[in-house]
C-alpha atoms as a PDB file:
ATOM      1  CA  UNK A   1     107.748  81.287-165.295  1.00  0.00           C
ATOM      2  CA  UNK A   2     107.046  84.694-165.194  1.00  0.00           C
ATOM      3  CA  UNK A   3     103.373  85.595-166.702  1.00  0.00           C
ATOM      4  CA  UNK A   4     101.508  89.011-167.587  1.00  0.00           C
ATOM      5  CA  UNK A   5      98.069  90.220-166.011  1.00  0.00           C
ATOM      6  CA  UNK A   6      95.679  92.230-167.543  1.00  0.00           C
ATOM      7  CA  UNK A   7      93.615  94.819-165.619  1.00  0.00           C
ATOM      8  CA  UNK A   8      92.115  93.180-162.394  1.00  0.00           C
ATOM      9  CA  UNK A   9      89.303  94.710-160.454  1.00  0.00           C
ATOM     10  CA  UNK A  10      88.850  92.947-156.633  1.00  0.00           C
ATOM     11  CA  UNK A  11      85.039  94.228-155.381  1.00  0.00           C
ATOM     12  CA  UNK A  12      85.339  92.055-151.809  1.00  0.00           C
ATOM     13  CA  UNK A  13      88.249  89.847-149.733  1.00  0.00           C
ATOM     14  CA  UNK A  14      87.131  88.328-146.786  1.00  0.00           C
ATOM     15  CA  UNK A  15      89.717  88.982-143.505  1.00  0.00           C
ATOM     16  CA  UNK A  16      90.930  85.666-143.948  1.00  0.00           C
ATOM     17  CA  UNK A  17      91.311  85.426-147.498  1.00  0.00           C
ATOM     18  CA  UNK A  18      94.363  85.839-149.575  1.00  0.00           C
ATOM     19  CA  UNK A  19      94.819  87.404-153.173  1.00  0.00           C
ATOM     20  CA  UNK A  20      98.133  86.961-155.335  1.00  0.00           C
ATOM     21  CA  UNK A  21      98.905  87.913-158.623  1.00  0.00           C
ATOM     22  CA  UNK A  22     101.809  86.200-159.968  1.00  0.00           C
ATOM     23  CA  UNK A  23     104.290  84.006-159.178  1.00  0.00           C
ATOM     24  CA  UNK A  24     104.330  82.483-155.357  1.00  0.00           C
ATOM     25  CA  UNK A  25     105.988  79.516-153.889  1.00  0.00           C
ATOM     26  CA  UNK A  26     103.494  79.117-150.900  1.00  0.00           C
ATOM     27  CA  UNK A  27     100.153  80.895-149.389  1.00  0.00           C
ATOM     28  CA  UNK A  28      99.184  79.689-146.101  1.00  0.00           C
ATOM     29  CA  UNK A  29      96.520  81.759-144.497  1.00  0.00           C
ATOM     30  CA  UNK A  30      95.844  81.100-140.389  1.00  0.00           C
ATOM     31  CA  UNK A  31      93.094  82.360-138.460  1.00  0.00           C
ATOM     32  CA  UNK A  32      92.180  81.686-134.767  1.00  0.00           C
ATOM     33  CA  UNK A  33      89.096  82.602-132.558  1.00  0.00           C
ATOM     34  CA  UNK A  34      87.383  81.778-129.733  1.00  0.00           C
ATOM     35  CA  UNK A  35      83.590  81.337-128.796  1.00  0.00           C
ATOM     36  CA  UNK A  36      81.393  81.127-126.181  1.00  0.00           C
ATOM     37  CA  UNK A  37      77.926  79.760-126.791  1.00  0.00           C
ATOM     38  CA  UNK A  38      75.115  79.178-124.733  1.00  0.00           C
ATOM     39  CA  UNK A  39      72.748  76.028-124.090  1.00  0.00           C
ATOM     40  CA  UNK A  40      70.471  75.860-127.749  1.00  0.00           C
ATOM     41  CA  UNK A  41      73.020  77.669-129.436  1.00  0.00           C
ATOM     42  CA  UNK A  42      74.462  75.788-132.370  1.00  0.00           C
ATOM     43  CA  UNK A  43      70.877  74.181-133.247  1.00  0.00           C
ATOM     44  CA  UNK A  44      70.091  73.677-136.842  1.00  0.00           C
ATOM     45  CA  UNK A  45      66.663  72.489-138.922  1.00  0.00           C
ATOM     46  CA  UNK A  46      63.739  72.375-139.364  1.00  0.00           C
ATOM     47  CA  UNK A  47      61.036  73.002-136.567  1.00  0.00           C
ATOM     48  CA  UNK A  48      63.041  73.011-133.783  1.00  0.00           C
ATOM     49  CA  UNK A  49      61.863  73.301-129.998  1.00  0.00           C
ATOM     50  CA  UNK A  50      64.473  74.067-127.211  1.00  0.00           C
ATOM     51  CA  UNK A  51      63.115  74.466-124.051  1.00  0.00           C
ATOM     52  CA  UNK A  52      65.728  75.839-121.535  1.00  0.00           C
ATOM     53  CA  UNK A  53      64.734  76.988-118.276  1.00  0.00           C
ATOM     54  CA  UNK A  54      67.830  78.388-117.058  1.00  0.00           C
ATOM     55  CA  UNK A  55      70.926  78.977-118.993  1.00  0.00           C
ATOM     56  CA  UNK A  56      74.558  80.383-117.778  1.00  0.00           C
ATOM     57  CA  UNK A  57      77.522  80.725-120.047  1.00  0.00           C
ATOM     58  CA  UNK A  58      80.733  80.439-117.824  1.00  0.00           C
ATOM     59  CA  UNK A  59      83.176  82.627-119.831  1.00  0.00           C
ATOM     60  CA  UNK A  60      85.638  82.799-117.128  1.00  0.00           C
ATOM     61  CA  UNK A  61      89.074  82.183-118.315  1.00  0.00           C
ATOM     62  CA  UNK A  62      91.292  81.729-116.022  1.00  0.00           C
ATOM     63  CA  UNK A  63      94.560  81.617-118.175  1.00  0.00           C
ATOM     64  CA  UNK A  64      95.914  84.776-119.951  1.00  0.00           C
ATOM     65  CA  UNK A  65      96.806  83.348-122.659  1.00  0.00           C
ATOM     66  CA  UNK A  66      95.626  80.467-124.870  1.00  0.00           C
ATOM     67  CA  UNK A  67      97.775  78.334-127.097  1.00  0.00           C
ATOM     68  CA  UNK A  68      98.402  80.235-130.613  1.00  0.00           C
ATOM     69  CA  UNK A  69      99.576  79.833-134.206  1.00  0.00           C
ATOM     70  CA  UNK A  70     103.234  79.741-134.217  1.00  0.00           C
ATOM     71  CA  UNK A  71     105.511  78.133-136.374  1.00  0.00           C
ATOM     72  CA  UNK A  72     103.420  77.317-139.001  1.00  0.00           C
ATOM     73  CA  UNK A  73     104.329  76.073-142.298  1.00  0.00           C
END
């Protein structure tokens, strides 16, 4: 059913959101992303202590491409 909007003001959209006005059979928003993170890295609290002597992040990929969002419904 068909419906009227008024004036609409958008200030932010994050790059992955989605904004409709109207009718609309489906939204499917898909995002991808890769990350590479080093030892201590994801860590969360209070008072934490991470002692690492030596860290290496292997970021060596050795395939060109990785698997990605096809098809999706």
């Amino acid at each position: 059913m068909p419906g009227f909007v008024g004036a609409v003001q958008i200030i932010t959209l994050s790059s992955s959101g989605t904004f409709n006005v109207g009718d609309v059979f489906q939204l499917h928003p898909v995002s991808s992303s890769k990350v590479f993170a080093g030892a201590g890295s994801f860590n969360t609290g209070d008072q934490i202590a991470v002692t690492n002597h030596y860290s290496a992040t292997n970021t060596y990929d050795s395939d060109t491409l990785d698997q990605g969002i096809m098809f999706t419904l």
